[in-house]
PDB file of N, CA and C in Angstrom:
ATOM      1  N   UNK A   1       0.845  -1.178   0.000  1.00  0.00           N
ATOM      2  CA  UNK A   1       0.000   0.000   0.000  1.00  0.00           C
ATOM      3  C   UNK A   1       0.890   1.241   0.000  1.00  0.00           C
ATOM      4  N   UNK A   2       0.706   1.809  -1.004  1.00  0.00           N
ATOM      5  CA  UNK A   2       1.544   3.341  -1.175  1.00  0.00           C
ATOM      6  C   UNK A   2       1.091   4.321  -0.037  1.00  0.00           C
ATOM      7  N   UNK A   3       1.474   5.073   0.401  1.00  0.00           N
ATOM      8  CA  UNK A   3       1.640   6.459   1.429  1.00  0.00           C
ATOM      9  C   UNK A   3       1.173   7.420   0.414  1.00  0.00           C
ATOM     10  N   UNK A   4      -0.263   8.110   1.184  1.00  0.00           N
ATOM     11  CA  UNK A   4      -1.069   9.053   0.676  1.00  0.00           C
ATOM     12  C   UNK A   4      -0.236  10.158   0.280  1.00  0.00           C
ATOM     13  N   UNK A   5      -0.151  11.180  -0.737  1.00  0.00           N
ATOM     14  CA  UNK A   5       0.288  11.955  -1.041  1.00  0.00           C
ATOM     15  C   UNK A   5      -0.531  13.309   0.020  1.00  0.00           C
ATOM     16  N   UNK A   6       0.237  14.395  -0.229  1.00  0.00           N
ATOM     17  CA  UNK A   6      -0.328  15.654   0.474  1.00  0.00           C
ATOM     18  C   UNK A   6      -1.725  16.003   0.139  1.00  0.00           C
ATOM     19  N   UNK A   7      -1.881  16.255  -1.102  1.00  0.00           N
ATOM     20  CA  UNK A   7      -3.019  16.421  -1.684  1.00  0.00           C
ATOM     21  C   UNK A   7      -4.248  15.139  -1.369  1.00  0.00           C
ATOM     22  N   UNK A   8      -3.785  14.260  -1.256  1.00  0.00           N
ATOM     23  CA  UNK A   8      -4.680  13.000  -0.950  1.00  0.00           C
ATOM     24  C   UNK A   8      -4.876  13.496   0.645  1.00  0.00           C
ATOM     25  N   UNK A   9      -4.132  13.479   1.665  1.00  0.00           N
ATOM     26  CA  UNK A   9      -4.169  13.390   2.330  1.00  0.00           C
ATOM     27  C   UNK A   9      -5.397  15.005   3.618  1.00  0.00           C
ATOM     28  N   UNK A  10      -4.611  16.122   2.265  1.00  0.00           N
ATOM     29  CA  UNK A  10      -5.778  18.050   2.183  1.00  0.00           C
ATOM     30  C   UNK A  10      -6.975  16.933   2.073  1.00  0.00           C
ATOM     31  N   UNK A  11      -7.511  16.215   1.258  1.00  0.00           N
ATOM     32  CA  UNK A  11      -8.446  16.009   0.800  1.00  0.00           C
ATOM     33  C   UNK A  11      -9.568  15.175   1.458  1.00  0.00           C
ATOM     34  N   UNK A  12      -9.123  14.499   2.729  1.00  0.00           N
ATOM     35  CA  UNK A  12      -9.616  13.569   3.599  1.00  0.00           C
ATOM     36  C   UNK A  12      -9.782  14.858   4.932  1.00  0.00           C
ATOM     37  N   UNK A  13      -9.258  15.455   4.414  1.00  0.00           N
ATOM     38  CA  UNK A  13      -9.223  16.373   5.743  1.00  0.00           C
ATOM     39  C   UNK A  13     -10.361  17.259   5.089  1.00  0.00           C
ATOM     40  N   UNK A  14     -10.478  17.629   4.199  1.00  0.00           N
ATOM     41  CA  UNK A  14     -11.857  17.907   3.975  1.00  0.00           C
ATOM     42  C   UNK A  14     -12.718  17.382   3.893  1.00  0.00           C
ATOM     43  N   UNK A  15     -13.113  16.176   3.666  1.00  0.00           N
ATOM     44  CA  UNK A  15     -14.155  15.177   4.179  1.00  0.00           C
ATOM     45  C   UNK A  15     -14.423  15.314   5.414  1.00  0.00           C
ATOM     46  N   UNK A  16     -13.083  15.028   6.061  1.00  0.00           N
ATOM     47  CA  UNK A  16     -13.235  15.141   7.839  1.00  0.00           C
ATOM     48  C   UNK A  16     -14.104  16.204   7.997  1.00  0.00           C
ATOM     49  N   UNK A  17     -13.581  17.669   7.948  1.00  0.00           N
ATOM     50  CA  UNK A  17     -14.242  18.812   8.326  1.00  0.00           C
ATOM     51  C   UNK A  17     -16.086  18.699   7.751  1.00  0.00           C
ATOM     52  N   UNK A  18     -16.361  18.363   6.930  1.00  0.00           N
ATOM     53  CA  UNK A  18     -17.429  18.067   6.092  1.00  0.00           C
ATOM     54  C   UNK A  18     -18.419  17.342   6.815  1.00  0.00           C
ATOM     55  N   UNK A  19     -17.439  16.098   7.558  1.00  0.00           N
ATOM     56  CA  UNK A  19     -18.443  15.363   8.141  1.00  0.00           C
ATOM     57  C   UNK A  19     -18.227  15.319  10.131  1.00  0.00           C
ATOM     58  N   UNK A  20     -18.241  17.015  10.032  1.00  0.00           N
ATOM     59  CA  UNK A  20     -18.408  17.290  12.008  1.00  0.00           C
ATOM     60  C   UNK A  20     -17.086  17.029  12.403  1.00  0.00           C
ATOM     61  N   UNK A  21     -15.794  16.824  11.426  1.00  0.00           N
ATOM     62  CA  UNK A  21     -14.636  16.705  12.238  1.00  0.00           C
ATOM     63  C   UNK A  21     -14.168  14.872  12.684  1.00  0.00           C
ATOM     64  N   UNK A  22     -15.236  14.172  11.770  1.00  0.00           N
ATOM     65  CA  UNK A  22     -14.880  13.110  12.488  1.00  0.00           C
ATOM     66  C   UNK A  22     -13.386  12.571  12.345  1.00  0.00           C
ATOM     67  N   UNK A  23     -12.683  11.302  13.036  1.00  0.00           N
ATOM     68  CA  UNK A  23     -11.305  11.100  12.765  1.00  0.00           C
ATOM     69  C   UNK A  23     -10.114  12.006  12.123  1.00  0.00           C
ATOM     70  N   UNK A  24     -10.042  13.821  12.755  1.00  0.00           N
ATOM     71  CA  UNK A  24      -9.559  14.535  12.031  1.00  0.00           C
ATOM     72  C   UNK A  24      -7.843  14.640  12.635  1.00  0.00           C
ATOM     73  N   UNK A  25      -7.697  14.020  13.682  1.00  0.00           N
ATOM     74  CA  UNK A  25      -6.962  13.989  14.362  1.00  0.00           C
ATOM     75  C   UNK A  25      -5.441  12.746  13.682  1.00  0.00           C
ATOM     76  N   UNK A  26      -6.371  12.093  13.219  1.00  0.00           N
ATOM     77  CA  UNK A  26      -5.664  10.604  12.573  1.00  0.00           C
ATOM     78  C   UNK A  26      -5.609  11.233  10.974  1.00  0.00           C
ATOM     79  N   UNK A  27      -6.388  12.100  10.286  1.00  0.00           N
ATOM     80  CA  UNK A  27      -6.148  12.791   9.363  1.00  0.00           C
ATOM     81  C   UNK A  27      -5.062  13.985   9.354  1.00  0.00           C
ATOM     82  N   UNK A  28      -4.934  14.510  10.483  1.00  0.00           N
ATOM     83  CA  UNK A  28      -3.995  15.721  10.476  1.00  0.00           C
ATOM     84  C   UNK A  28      -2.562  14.865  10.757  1.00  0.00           C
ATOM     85  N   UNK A  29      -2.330  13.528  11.312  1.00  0.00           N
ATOM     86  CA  UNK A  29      -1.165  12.860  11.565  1.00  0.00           C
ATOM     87  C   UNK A  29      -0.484  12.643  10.357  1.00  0.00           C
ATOM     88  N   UNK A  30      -1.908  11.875   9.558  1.00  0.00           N
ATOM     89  CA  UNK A  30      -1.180  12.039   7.585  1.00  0.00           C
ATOM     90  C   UNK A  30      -0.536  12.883   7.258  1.00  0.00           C
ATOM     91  N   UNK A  31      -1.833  14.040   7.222  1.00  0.00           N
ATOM     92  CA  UNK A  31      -0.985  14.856   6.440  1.00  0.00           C
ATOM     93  C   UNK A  31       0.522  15.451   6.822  1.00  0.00           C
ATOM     94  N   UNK A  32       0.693  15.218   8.381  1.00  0.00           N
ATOM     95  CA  UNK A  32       2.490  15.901   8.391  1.00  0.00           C
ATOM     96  C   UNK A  32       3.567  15.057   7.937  1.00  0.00           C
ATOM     97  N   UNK A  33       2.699  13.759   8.138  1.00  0.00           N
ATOM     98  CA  UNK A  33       4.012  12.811   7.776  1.00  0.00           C
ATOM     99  C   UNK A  33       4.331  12.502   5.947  1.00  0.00           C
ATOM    100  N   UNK A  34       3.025  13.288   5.394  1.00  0.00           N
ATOM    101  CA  UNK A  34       3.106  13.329   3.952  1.00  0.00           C
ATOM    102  C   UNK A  34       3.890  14.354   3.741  1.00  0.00           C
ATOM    103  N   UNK A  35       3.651  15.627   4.097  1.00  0.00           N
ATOM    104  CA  UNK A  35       4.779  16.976   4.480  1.00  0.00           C
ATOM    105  C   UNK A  35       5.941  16.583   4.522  1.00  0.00           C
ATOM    106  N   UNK A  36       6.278  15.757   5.567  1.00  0.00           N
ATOM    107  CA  UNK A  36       7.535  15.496   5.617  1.00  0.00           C
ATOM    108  C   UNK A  36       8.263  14.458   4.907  1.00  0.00           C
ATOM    109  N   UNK A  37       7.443  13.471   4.121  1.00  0.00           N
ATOM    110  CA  UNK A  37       7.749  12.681   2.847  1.00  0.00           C
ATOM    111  C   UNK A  37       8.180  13.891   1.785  1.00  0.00           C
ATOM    112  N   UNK A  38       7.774  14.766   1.400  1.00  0.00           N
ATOM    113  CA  UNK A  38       7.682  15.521   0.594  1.00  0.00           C
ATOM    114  C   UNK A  38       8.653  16.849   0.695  1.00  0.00           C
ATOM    115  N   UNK A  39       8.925  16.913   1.804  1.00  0.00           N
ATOM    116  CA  UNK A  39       9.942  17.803   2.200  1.00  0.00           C
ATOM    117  C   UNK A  39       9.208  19.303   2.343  1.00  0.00           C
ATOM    118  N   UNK A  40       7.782  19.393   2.578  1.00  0.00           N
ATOM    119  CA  UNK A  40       7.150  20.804   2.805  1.00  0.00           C
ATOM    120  C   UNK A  40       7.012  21.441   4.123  1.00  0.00           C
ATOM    121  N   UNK A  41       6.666  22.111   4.320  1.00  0.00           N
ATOM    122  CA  UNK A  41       7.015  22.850   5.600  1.00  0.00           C
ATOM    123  C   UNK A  41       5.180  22.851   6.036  1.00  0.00           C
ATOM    124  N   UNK A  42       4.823  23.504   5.128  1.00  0.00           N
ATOM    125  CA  UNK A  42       3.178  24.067   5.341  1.00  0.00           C
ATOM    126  C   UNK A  42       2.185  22.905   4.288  1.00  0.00           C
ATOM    127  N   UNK A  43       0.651  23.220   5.044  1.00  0.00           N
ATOM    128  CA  UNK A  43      -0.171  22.689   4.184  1.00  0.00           C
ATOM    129  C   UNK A  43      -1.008  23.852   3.775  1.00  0.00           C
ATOM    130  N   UNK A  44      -1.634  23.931   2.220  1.00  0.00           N
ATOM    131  CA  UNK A  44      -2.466  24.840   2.048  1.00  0.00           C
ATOM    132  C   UNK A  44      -3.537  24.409   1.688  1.00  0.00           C
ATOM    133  N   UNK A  45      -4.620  25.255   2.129  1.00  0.00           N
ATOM    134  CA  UNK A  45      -6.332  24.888   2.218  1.00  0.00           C
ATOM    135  C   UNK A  45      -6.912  26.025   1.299  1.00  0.00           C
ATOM    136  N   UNK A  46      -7.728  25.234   0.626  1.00  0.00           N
ATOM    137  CA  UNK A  46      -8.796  26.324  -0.042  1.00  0.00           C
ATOM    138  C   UNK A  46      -9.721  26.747   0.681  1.00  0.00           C
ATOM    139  N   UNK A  47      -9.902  28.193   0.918  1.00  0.00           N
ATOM    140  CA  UNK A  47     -10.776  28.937   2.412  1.00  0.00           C
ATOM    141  C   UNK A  47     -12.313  28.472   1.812  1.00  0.00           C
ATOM    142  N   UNK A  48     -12.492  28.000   0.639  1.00  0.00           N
ATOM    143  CA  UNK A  48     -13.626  27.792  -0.100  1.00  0.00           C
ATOM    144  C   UNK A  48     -14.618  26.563   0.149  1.00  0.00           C
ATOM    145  N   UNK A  49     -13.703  25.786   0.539  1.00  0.00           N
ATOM    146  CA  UNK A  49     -13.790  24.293   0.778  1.00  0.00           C
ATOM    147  C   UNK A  49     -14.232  23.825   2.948  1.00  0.00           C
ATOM    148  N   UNK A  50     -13.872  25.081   3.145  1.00  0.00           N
ATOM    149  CA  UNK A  50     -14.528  25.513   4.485  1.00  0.00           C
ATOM    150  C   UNK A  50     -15.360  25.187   5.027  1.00  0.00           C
ATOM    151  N   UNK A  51     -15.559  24.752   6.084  1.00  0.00           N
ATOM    152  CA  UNK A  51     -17.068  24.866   6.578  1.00  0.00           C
ATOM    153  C   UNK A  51     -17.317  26.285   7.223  1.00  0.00           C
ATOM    154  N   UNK A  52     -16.214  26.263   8.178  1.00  0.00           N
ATOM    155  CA  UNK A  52     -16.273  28.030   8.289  1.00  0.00           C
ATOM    156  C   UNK A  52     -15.289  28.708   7.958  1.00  0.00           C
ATOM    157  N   UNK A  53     -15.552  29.769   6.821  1.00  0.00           N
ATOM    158  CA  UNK A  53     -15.317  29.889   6.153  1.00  0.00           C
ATOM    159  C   UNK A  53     -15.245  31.886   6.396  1.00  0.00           C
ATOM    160  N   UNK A  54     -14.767  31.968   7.756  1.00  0.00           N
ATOM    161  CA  UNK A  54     -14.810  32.892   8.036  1.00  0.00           C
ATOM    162  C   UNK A  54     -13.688  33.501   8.878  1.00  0.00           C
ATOM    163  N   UNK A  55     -12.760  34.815   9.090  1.00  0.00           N
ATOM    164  CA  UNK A  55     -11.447  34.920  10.078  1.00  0.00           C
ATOM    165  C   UNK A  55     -11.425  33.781  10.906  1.00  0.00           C
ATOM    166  N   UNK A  56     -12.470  33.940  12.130  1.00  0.00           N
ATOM    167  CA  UNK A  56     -12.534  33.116  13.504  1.00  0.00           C
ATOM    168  C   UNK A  56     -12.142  31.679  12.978  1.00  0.00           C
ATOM    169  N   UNK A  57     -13.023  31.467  11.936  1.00  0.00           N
ATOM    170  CA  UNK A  57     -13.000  29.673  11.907  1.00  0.00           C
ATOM    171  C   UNK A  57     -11.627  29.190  10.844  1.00  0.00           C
ATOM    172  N   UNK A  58     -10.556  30.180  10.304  1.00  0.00           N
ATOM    173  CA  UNK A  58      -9.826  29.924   9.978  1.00  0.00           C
ATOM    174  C   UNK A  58      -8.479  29.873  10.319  1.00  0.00           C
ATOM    175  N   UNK A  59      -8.400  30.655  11.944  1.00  0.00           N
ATOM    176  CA  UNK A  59      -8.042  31.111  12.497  1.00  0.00           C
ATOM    177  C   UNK A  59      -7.854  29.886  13.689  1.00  0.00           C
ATOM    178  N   UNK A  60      -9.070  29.309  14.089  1.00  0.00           N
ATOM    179  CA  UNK A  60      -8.941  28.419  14.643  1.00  0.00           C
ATOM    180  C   UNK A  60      -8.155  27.271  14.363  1.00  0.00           C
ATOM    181  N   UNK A  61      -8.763  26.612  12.843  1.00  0.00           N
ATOM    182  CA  UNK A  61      -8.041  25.640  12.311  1.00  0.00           C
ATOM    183  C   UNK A  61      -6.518  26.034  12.355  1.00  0.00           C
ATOM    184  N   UNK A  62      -6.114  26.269  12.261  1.00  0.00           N
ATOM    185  CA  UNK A  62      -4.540  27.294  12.182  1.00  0.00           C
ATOM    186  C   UNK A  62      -3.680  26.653  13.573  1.00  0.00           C
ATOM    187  N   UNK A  63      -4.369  27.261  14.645  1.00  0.00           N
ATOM    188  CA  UNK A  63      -4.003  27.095  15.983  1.00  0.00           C
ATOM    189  C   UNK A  63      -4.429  25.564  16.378  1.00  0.00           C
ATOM    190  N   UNK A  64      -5.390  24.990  15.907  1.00  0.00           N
ATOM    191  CA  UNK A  64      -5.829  23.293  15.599  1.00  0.00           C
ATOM    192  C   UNK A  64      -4.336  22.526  15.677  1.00  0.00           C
ATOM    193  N   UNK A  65      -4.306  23.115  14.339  1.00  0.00           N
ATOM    194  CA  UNK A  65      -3.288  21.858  13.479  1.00  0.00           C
ATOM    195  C   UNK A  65      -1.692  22.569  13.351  1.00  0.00           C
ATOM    196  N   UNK A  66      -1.883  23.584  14.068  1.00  0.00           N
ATOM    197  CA  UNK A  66      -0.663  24.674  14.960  1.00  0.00           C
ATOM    198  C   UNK A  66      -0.127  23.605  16.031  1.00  0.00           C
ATOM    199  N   UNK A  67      -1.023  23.038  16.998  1.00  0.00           N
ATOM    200  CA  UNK A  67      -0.804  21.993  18.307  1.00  0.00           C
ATOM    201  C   UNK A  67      -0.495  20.743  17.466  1.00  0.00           C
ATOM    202  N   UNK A  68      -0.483  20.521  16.466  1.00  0.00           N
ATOM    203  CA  UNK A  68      -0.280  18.807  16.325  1.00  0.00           C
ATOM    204  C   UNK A  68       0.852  19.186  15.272  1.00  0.00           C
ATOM    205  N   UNK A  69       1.410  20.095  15.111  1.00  0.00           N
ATOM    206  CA  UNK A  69       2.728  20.428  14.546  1.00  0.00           C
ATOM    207  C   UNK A  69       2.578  20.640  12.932  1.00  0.00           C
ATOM    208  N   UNK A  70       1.505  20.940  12.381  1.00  0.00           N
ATOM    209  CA  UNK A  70       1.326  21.186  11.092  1.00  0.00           C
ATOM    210  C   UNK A  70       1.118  22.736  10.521  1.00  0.00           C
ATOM    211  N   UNK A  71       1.674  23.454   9.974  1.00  0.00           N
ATOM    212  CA  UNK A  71       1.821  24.767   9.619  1.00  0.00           C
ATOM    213  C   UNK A  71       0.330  25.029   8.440  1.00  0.00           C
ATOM    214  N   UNK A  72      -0.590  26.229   8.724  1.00  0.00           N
ATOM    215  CA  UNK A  72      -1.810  25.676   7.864  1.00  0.00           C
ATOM    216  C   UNK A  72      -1.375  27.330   6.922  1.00  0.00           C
ATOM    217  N   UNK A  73      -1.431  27.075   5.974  1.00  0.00           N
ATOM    218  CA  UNK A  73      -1.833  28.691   4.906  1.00  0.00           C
ATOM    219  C   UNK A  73      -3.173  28.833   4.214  1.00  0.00           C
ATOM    220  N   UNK A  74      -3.650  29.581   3.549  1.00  0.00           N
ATOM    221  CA  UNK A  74      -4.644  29.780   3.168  1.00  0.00           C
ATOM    222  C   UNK A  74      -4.470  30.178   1.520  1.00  0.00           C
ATOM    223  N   UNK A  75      -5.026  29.587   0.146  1.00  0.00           N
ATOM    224  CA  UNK A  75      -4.699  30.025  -1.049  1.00  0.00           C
ATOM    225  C   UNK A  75      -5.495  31.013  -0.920  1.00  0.00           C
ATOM    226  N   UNK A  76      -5.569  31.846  -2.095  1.00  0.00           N
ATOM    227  CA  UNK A  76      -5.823  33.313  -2.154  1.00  0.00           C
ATOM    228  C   UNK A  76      -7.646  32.723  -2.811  1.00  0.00           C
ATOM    229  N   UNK A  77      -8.461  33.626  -2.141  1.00  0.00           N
ATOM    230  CA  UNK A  77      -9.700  33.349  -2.575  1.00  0.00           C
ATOM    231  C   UNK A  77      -9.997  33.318  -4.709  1.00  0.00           C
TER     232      UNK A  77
END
């Protein structure tokens, strides 16, 4: 079984968020260790793809996945 790529990995994490956050925790573990397969520092999110989709709630996620050691950016709307 191959190791999810970054983008595979953004992409479950939007499911997660989608569906109340479930298993997002075991999703945010992917994605750093795909980061760090990959040699990236940050992950970037489309603010679009949001559930909240607003400063506060992007802001949060940030400081989220800030504690589990993952750097979050935001693409340009």
């Amino acid at each position: 079984m191959t190791e999810p790529s970054v983008a595979d990995a953004t992409n479950r994490i939007y499911e997660s968020l989608q569906a109340d956050n479930a298993d997002i925790d075991t999703h945010i573990a992917v994605l750093k260790a795909a980061l760090a397969r990959e040699g990236l520092k940050e992950a970037t999110f489309d603010p679009a793809r949001l559930v909240q989709n607003n400063r506060s709630g992007r802001k949060r996620m940030q400081a989220y996945f800030r504690q589990r050691g993952v750097t979050v950016t935001f693409s340009d709307p």
